[in-house]
Protein backbone atom coordinates (compact mmCIF):
# COMPACT_ATOMS: atom_id res chain seq x y z
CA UNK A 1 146.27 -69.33 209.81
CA UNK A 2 146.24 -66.01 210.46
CA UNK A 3 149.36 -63.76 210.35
CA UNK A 4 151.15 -63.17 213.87
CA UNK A 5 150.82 -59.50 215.05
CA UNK A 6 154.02 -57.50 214.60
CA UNK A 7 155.27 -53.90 216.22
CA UNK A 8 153.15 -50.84 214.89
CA UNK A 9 152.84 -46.94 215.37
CA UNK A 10 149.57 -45.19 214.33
CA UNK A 11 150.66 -42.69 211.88
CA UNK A 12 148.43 -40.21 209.74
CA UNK A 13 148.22 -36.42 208.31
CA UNK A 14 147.81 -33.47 209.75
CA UNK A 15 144.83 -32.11 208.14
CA UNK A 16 146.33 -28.26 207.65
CA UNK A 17 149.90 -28.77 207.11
CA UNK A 18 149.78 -32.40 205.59
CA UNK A 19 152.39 -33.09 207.47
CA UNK A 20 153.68 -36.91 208.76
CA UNK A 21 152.58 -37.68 212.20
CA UNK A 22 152.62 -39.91 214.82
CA UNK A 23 150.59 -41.11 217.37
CA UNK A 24 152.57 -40.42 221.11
CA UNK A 25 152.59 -42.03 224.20
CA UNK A 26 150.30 -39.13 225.57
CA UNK A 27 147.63 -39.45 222.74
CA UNK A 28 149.01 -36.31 221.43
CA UNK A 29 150.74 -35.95 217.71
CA UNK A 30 154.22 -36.03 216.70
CA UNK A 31 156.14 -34.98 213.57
CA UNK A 32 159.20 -37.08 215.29
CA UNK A 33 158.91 -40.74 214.26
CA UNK A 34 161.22 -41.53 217.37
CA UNK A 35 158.29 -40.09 219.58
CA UNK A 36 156.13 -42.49 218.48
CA UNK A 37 154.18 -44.95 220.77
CA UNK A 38 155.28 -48.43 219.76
CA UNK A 39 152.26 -51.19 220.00
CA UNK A 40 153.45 -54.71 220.45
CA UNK A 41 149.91 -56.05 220.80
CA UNK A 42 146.79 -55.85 218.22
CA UNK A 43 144.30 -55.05 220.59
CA UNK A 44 145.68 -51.74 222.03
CA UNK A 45 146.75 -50.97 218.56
CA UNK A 46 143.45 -51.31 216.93
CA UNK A 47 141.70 -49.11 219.51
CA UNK A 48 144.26 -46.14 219.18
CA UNK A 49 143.69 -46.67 215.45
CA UNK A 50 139.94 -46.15 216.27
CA UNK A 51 140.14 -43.22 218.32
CA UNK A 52 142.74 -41.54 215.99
CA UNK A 53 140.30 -41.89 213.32
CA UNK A 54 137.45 -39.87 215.10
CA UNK A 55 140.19 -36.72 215.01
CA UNK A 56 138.96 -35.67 211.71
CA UNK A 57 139.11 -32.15 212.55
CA UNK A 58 142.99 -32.91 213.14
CA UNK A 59 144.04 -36.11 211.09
CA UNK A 60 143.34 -37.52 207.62
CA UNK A 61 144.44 -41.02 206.41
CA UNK A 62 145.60 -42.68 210.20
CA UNK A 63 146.67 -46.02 209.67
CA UNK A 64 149.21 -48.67 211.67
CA UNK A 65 152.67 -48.95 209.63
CA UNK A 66 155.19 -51.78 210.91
CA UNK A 67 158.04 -50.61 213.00
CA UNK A 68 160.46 -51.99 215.44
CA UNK A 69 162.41 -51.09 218.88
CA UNK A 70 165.49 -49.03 218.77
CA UNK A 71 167.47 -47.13 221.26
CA UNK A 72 166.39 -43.98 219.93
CA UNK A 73 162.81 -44.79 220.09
CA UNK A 74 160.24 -46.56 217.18
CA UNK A 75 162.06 -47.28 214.01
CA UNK A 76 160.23 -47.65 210.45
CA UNK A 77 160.65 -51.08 209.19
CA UNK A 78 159.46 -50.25 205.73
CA UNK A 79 161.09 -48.28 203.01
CA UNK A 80 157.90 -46.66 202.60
CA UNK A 81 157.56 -46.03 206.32
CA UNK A 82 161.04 -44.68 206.40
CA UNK A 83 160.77 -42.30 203.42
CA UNK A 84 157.52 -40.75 205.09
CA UNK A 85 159.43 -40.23 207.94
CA UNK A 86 162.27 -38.08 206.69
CA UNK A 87 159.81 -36.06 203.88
CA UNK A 88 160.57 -35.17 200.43
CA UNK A 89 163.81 -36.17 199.19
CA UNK A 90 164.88 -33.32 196.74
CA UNK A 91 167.38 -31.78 198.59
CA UNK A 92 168.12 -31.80 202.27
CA UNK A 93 166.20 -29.98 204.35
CA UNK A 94 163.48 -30.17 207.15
CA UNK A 95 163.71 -33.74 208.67
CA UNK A 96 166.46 -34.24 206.91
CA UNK A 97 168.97 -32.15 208.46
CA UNK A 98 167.57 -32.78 211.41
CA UNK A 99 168.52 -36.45 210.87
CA UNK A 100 171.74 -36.50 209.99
């Protein structure tokens, strides 16, 4: 039986920076997981996975990683997910200040 779809965002690479980003509701790129476009079906999903993956000149690695509703927007459900989303975890800075 196959395995019910659950809440994704498309997330990837920017191709200069490296940085985490996320697919928006505008089809632009975000470096805010909250600005993420949250997909609660499999078919929209998989096509915005599609067309993310023809932005090579932008994106490397775009793939759909689980998240969930919050008030503050998409919400990594995944320790991985959530690590990405705050960066490197050396000593506060970047994202992390920002999230705080």
């Amino acid at each position: 039986m196959p395995k019910a779809f659950t809440p994704k965002v498309v997330t990837a690479n920017a191709l200069i920076e490296g940085d985490v980003i996320y697919l928006t509701e505008s089809g632009s790129w975000s470096r805010s997981h909250a600005d993420a476009r949250l997909f609660t079906e499999e078919g929209p999903a998989t096509a915005a996975l599609s067309a993310a993956e023809l932005q090579s000149s932008e994106i490397v690695g775009a793939y759909l990683a689980d998240a969930e509703a919050s008030p503050k927007g998409p919400k990594p459900t995944h320790f991985r997910e959530a690590f990405r989303a705050t960066g490197p975890s050396n000593y506060p800075h970047g994202k992390q200040v920002e999230n705080v």
